[in-house]
C-alpha atoms as a PDB file:
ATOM      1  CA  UNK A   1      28.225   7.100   1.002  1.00  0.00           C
ATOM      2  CA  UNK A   2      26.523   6.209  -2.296  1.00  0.00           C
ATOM      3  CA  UNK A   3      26.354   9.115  -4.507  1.00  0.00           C
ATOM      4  CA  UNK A   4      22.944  10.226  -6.118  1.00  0.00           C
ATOM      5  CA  UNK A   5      22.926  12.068  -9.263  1.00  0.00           C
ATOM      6  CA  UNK A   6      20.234  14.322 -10.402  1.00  0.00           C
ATOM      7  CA  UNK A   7      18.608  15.875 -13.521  1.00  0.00           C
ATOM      8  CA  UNK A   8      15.862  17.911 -14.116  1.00  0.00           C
ATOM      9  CA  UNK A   9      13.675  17.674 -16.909  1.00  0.00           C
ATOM     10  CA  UNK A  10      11.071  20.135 -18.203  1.00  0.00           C
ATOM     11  CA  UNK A  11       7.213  17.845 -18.571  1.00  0.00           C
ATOM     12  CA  UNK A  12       9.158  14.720 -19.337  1.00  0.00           C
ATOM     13  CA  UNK A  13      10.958  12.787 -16.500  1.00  0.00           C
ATOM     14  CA  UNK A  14      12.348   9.418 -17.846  1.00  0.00           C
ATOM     15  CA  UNK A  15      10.016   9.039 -20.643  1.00  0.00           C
ATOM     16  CA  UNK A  16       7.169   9.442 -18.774  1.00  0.00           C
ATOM     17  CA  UNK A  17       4.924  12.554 -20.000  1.00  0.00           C
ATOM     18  CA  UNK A  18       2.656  12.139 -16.977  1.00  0.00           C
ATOM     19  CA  UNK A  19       2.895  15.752 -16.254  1.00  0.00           C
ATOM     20  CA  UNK A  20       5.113  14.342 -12.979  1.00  0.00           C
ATOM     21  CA  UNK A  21       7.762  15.973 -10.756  1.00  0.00           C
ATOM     22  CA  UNK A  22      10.301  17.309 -12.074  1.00  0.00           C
ATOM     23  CA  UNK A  23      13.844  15.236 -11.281  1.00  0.00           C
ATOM     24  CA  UNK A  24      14.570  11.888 -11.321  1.00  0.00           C
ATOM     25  CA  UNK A  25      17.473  10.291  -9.550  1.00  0.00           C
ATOM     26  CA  UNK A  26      19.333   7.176  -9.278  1.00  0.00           C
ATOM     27  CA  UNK A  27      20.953   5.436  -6.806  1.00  0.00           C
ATOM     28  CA  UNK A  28      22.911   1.691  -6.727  1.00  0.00           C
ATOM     29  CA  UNK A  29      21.042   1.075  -9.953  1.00  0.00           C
ATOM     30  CA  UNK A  30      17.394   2.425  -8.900  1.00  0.00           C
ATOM     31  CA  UNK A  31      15.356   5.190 -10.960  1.00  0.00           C
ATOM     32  CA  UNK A  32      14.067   7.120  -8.161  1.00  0.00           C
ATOM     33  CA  UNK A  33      10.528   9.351  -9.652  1.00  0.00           C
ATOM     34  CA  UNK A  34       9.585  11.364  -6.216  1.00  0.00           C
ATOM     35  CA  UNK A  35       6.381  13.265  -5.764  1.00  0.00           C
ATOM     36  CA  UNK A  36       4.175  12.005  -8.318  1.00  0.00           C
ATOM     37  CA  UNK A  37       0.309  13.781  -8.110  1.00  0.00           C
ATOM     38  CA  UNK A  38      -2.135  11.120  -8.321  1.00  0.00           C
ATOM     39  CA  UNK A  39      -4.823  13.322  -7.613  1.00  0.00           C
ATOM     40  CA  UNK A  40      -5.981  16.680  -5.731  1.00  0.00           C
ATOM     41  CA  UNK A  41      -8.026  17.335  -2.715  1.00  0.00           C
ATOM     42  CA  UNK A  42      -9.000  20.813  -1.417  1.00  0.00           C
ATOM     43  CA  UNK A  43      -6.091  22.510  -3.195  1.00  0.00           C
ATOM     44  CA  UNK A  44      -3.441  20.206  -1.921  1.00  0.00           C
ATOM     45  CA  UNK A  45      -1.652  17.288  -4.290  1.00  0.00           C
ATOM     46  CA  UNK A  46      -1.651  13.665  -3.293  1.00  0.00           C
ATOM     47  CA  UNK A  47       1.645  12.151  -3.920  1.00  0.00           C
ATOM     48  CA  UNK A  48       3.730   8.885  -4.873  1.00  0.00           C
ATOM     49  CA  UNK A  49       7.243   8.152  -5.318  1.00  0.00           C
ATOM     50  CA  UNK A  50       8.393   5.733  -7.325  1.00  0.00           C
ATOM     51  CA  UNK A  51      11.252   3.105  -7.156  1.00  0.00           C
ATOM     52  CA  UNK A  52      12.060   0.954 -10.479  1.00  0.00           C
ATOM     53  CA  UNK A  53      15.203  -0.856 -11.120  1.00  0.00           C
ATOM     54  CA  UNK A  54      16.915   0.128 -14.348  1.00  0.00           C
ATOM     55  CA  UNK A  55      17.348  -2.748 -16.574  1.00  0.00           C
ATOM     56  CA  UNK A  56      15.798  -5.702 -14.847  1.00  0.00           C
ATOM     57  CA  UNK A  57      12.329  -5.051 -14.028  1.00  0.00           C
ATOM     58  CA  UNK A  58      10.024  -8.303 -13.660  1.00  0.00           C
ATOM     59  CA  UNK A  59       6.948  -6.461 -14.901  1.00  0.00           C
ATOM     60  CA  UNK A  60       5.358  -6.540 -11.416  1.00  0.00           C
ATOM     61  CA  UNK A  61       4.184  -3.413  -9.173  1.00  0.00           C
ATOM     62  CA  UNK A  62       3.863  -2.934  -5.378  1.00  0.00           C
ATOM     63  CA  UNK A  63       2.142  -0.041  -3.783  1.00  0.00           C
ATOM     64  CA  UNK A  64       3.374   0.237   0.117  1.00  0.00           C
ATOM     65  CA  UNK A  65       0.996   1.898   2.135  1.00  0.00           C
ATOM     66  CA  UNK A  66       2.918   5.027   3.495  1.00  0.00           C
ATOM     67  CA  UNK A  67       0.360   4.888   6.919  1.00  0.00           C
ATOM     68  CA  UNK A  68       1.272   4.896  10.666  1.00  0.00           C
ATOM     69  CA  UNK A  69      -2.219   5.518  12.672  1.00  0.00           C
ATOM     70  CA  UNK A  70      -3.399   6.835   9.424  1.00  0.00           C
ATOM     71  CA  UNK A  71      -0.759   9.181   9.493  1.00  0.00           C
ATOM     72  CA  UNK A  72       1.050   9.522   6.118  1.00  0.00           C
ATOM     73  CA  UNK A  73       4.542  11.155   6.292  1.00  0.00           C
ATOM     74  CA  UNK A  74       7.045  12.254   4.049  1.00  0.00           C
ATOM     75  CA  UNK A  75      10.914  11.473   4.102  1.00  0.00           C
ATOM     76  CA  UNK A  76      13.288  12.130   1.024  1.00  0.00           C
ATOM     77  CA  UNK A  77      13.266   9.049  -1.171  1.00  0.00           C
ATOM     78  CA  UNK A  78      16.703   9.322  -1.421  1.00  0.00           C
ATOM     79  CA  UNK A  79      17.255   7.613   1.664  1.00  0.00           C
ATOM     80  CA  UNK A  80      13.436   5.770   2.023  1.00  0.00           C
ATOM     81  CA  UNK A  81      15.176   3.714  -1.187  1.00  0.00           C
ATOM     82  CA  UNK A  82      16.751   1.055   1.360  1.00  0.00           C
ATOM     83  CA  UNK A  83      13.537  -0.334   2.962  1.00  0.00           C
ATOM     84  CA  UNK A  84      12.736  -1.345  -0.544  1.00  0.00           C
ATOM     85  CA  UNK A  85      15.936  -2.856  -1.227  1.00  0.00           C
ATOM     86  CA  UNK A  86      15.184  -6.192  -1.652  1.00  0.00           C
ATOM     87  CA  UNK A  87      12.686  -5.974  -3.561  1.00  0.00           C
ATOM     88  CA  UNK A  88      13.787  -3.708  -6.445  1.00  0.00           C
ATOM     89  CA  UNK A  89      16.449  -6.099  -6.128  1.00  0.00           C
ATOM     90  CA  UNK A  90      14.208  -8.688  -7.508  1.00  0.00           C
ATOM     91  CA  UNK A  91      13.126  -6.788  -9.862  1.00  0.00           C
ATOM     92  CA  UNK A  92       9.802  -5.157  -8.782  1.00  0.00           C
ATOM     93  CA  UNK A  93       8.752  -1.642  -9.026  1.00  0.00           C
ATOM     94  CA  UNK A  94       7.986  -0.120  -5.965  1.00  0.00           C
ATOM     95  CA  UNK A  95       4.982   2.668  -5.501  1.00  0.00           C
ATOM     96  CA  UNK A  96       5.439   4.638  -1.963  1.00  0.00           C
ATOM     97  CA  UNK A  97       2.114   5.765  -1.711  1.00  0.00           C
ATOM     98  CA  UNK A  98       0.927   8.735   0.862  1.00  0.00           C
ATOM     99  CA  UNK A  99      -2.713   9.565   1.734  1.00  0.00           C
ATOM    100  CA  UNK A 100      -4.379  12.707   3.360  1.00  0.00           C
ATOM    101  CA  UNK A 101      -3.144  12.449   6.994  1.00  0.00           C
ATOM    102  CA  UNK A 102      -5.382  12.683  10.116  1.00  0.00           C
ATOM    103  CA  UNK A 103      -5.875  14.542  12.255  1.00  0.00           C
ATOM    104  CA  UNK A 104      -7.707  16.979   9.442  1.00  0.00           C
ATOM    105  CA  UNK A 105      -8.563  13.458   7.232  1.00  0.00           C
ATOM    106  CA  UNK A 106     -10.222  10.265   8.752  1.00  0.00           C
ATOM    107  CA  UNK A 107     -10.304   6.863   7.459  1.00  0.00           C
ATOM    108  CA  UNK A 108     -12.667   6.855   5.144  1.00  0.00           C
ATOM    109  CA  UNK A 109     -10.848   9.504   3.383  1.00  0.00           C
ATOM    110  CA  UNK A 110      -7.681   7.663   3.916  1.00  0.00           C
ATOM    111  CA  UNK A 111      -9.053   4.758   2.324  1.00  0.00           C
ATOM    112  CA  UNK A 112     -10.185   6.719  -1.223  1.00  0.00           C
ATOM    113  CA  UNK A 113      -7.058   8.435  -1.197  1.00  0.00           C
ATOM    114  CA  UNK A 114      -5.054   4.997  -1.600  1.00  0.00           C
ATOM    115  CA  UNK A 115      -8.190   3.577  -3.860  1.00  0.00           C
ATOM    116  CA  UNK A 116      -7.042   6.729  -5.960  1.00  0.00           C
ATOM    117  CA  UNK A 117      -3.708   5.941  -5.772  1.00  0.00           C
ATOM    118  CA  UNK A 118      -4.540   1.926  -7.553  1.00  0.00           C
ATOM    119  CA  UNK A 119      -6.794   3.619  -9.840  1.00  0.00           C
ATOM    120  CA  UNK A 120      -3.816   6.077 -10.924  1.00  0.00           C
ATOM    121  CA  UNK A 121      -0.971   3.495 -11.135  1.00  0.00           C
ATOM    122  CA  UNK A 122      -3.243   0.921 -13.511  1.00  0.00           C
ATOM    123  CA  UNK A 123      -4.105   3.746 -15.673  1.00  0.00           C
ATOM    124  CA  UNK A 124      -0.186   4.726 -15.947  1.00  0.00           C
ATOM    125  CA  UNK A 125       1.000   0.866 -15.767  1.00  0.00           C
ATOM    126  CA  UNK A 126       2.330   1.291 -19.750  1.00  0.00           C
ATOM    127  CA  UNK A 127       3.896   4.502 -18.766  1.00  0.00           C
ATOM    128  CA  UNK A 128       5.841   2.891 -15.578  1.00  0.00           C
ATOM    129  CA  UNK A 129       6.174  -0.462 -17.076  1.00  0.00           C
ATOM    130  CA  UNK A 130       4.538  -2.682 -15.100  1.00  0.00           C
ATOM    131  CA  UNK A 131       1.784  -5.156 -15.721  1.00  0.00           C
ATOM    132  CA  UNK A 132      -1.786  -3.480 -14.562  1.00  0.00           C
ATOM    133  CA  UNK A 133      -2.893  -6.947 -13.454  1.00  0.00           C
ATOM    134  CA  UNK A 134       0.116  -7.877 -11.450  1.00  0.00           C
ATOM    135  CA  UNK A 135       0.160  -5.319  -8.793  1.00  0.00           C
ATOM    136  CA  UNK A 136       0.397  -5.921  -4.991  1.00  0.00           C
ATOM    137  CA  UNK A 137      -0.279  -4.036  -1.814  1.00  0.00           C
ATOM    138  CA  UNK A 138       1.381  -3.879   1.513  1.00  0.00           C
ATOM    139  CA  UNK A 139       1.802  -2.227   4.535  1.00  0.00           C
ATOM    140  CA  UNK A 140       1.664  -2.819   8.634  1.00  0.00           C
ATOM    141  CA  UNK A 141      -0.986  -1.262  11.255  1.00  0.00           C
ATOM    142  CA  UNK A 142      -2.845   0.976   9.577  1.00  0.00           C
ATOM    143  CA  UNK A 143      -0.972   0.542   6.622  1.00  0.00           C
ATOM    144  CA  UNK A 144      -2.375  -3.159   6.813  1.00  0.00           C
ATOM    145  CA  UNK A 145      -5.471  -2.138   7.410  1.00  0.00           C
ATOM    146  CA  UNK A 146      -5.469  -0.278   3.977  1.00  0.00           C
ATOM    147  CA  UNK A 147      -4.126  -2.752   2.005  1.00  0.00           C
ATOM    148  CA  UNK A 148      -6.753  -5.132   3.318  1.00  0.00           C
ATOM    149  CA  UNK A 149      -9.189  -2.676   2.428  1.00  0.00           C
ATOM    150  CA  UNK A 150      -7.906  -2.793  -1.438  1.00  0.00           C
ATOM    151  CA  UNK A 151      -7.807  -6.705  -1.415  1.00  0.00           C
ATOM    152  CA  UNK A 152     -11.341  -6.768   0.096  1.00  0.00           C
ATOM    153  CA  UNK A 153     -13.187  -3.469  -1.007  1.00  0.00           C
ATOM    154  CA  UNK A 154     -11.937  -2.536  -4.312  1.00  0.00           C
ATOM    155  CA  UNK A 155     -14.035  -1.727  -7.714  1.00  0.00           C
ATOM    156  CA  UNK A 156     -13.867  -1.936 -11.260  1.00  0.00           C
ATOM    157  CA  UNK A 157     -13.906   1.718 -11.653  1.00  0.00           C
ATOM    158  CA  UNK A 158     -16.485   4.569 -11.085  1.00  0.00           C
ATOM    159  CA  UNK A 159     -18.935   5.031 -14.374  1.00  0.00           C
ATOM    160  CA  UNK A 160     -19.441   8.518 -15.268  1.00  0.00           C
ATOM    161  CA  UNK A 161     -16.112   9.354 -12.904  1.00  0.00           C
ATOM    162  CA  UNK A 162     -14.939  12.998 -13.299  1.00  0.00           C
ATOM    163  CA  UNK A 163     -12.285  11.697 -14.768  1.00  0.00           C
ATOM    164  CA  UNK A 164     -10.754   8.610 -16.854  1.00  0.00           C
ATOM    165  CA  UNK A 165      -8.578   7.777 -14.000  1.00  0.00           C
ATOM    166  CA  UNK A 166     -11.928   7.898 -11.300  1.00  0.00           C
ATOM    167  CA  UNK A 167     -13.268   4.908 -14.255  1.00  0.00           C
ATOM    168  CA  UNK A 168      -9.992   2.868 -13.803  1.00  0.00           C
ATOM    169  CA  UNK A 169     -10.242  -0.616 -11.521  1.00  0.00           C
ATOM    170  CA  UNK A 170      -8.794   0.114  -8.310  1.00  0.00           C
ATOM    171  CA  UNK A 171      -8.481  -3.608  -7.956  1.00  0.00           C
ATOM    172  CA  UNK A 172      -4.937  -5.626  -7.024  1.00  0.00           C
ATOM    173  CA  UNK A 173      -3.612  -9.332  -7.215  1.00  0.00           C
ATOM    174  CA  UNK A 174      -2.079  -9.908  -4.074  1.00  0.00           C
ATOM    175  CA  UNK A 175      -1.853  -8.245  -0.587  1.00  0.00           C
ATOM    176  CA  UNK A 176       0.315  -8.573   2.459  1.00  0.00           C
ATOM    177  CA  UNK A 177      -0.473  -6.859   6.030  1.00  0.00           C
ATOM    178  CA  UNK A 178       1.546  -6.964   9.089  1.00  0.00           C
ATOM    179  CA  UNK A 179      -0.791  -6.676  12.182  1.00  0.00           C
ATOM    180  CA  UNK A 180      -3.728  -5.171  10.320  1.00  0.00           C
ATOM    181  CA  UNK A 181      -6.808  -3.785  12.096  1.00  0.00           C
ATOM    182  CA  UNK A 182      -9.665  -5.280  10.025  1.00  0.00           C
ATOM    183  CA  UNK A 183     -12.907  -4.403  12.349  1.00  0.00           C
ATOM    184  CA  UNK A 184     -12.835  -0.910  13.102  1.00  0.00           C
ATOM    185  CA  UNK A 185     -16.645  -0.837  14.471  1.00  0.00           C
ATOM    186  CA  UNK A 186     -16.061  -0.891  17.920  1.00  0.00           C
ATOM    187  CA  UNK A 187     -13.177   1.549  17.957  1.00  0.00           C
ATOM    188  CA  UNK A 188     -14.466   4.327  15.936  1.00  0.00           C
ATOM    189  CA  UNK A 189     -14.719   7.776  17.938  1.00  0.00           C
ATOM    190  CA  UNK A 190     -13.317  10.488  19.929  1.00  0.00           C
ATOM    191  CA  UNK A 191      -9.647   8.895  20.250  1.00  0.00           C
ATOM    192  CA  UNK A 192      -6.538  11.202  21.522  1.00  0.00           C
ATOM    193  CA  UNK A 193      -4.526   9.080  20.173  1.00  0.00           C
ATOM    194  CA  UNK A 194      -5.497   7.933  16.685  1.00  0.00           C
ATOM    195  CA  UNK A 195      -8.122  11.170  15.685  1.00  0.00           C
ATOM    196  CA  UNK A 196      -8.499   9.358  12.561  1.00  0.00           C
ATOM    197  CA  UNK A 197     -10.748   7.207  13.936  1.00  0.00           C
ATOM    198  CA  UNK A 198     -12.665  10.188  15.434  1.00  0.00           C
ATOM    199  CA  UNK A 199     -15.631  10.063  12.100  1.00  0.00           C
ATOM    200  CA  UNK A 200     -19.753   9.149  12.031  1.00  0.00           C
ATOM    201  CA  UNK A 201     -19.408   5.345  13.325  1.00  0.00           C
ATOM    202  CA  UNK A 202     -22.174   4.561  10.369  1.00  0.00           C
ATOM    203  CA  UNK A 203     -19.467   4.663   7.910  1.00  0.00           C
ATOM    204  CA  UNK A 204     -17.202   2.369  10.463  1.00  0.00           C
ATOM    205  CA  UNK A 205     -18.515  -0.683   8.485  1.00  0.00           C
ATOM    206  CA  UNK A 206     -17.562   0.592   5.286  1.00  0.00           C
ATOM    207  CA  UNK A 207     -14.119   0.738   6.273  1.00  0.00           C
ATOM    208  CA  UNK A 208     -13.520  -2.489   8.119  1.00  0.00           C
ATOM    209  CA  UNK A 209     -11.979  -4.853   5.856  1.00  0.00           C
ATOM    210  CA  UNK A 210     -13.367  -7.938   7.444  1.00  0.00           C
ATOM    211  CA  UNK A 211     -17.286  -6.517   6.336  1.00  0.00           C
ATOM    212  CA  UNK A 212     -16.016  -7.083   3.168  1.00  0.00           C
ATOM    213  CA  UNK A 213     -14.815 -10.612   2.803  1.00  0.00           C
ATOM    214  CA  UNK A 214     -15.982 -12.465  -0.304  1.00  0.00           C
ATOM    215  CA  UNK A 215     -14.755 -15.364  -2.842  1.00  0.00           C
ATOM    216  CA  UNK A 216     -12.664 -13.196  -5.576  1.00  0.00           C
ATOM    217  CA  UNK A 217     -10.400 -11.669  -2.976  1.00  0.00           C
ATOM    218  CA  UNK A 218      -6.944 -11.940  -3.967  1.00  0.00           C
ATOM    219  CA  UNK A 219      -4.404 -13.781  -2.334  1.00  0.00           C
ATOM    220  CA  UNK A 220      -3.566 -12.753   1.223  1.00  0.00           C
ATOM    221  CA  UNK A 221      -0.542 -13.279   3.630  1.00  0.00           C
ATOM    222  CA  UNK A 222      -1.112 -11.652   7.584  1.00  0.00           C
ATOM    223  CA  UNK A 223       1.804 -11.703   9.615  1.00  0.00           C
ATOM    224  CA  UNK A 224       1.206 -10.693  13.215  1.00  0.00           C
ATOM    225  CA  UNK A 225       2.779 -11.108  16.510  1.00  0.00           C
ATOM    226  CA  UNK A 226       1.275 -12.793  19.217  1.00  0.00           C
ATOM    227  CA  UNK A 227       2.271  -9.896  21.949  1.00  0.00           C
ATOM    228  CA  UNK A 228       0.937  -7.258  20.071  1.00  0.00           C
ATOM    229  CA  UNK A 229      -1.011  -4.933  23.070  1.00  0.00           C
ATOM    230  CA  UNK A 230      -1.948  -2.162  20.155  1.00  0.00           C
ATOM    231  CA  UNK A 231      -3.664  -4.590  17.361  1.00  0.00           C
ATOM    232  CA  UNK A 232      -4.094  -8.126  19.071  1.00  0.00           C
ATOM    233  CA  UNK A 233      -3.577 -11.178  17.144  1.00  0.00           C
ATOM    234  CA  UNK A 234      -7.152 -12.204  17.104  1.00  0.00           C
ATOM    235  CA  UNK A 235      -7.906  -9.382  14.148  1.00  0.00           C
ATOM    236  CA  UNK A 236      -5.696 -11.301  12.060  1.00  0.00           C
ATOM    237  CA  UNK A 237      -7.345 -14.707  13.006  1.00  0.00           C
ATOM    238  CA  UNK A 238     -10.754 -13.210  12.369  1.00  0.00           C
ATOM    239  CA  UNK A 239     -10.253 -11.999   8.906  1.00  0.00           C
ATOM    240  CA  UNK A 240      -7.999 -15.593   7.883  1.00  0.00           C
ATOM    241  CA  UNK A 241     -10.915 -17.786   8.890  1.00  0.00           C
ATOM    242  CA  UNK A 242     -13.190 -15.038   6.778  1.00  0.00           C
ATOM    243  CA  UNK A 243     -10.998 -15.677   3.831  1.00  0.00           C
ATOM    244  CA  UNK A 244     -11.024 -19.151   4.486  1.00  0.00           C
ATOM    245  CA  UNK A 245     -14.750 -19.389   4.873  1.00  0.00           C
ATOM    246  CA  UNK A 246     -14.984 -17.867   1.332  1.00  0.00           C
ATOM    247  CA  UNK A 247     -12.234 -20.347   0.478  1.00  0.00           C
ATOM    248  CA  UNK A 248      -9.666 -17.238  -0.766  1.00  0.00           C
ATOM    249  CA  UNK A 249      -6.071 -18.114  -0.513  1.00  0.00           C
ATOM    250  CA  UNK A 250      -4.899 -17.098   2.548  1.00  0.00           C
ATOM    251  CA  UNK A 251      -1.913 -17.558   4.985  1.00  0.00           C
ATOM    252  CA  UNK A 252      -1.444 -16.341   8.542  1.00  0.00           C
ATOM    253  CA  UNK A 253       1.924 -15.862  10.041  1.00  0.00           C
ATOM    254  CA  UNK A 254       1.963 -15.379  13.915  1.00  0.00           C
ATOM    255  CA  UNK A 255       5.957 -14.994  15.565  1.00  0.00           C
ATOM    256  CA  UNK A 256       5.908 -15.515  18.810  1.00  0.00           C
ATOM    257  CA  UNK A 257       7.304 -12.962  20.854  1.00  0.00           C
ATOM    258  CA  UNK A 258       6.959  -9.989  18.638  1.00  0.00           C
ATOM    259  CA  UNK A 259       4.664  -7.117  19.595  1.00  0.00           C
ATOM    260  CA  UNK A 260       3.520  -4.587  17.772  1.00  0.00           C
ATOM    261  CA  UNK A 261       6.101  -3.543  15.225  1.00  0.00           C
ATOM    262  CA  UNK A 262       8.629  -6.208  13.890  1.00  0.00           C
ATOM    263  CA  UNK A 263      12.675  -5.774  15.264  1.00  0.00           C
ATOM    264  CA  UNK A 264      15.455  -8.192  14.185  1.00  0.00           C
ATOM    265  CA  UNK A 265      14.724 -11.689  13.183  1.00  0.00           C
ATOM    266  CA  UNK A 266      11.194 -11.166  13.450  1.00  0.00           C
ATOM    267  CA  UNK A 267      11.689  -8.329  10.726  1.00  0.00           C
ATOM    268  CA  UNK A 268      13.715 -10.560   8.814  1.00  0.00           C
ATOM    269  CA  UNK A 269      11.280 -13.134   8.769  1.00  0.00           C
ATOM    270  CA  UNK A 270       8.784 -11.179   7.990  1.00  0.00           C
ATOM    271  CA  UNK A 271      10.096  -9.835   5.036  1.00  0.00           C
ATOM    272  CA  UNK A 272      11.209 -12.766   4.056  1.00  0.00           C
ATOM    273  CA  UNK A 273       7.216 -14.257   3.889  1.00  0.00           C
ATOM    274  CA  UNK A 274       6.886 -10.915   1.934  1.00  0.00           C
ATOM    275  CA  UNK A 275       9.078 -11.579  -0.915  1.00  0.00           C
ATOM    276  CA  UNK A 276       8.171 -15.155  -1.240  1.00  0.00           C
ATOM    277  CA  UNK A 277       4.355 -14.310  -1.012  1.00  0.00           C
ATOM    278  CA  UNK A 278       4.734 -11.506  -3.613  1.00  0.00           C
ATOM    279  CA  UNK A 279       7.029 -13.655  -6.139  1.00  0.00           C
ATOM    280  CA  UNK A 280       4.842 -16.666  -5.934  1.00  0.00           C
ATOM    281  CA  UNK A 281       1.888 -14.554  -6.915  1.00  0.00           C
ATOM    282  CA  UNK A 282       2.823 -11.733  -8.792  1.00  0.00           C
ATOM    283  CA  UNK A 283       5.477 -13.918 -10.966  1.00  0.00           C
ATOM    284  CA  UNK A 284       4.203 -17.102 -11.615  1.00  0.00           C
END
């Protein structure tokens, strides 16, 4: 068992007077800031943690969408650490970012929650270190789906925003999505299942990443499975040949076999399309 050590710190918490949580702890070489508020809604705080190796940082961000159906849970970052492994390994600082969950909030809300999230991170980036125009997004399922939605949907920041943060670009470089839904028009309503989706279909358009398709997207890898039941392959196909119509870099992964949800060497591969996709844009 690796052992974690932890301090708390009154207002500052590693050098960073961001008004932030209050501990910071490190594990196997990786400063571990949990529960950062990036905003407020109705009373309750929107968090982030954050993962940053100490001492060999390559400058580079990456927000991960924390989003399962549009459900965003919380697990102790302590142990959430090792999914990001390899990439903090290489250097990059890693943003866990959670959104208001359904059923009480529905996409749309979902989506400005992570929009605030960019928005928060660029106007910090001196604070945590990385490079506000070198920041990538990822995620899988709905998680996709939101990252698409920053590659495709983002802003240059909100004039006369209530705040200097709400006037901050919520744009990013790069994005990868596993099996991303990217038309949610003809799903939107009543669902049992996903009561995210259950919100007036005239905003459906809004939030369907593939609406929103033009030339300075950044650069986007898809990696889906071709016996995916849940999200079929042919969302992913629709929104590559959209990029590609608009002539944005684009790259579309399909493994054969792999449903929804990636499990042993599909997993591995996946990641590994990750890293390379991440390091080829964020680093060079």
């Amino acid at each position: 068992m690796r052992r974690i050590r932890v301090w708390v710190r009154a207002g500052v918490v590693a050098g960073l007077t961001l008004g932030l949580a209050g501990r910071v702890a490190a594990e196997d070489g990786v400063q571990i800031i949990p529960d950062v508020i990036y905003g407020h809604k109705d009373g309750m705080a929107m968090t982030l943690d954050v993962f940053k190796p100490q001492g060999k940082t390559n400058g580079a961000g990456l927000l991960f969408m924390v989003s399962g159906g549009w459900v965003s849970r919380w697990s102790p970052p302590e142990r959430t650490v090792q999914r990001f492994r390899e990439l903090l390994d290489r250097g990059f600082t890693v943003f866990a970012v959670r959104h208001g969950s359904s059923p009480r909030y529905k996409v749309p809300e979902a989506v400005a929650d992570v929009r605030r999230a960019v928005r928060y991170v660029r106007h910090n980036s001196s604070q945590f270190a990385v490079d506000p125009d070198r920041l990538g997004v990822y995620g899988g399922s709905a998680g996709g789906h939101l990252s698409l939605m920053l590659a495709t949907a983002s802003d240059d920041g909100q004039p006369g925003g209530q705040d200097e943060i709400d006037q901050t670009p919520c744009r990013v470089a790069c994005v990868v999505a596993y099996f991303p839904p990217v038309d949610l028009r003809p799903i939107v309503g009543p669902s049992e299942r996903f009561p995210a989706l259950d919100f007036n279909p005239e905003l459906a358009e809004s939030v369907s990443p593939i609406v929103h398709v033009t030339a300075d997207d950044p650069p986007a890898l898809l990696v889906h499975g071709d016996q995916d039941e849940l999200v079929p392959l042919d969302h992913s196909r629709r929104i590559k040949a959209a990029f590609d119509k608009e002539g944005v870099k684009s790259e579309l992964i399909v493994i054969e076999g792999a449903g929804h949800g990636f499990r042993g060497e599909a997993a591995e591969r996946a990641q590994s399309a990750l890293i390379e996709w991440f390091e080829k844009h964020l680093l060079n």
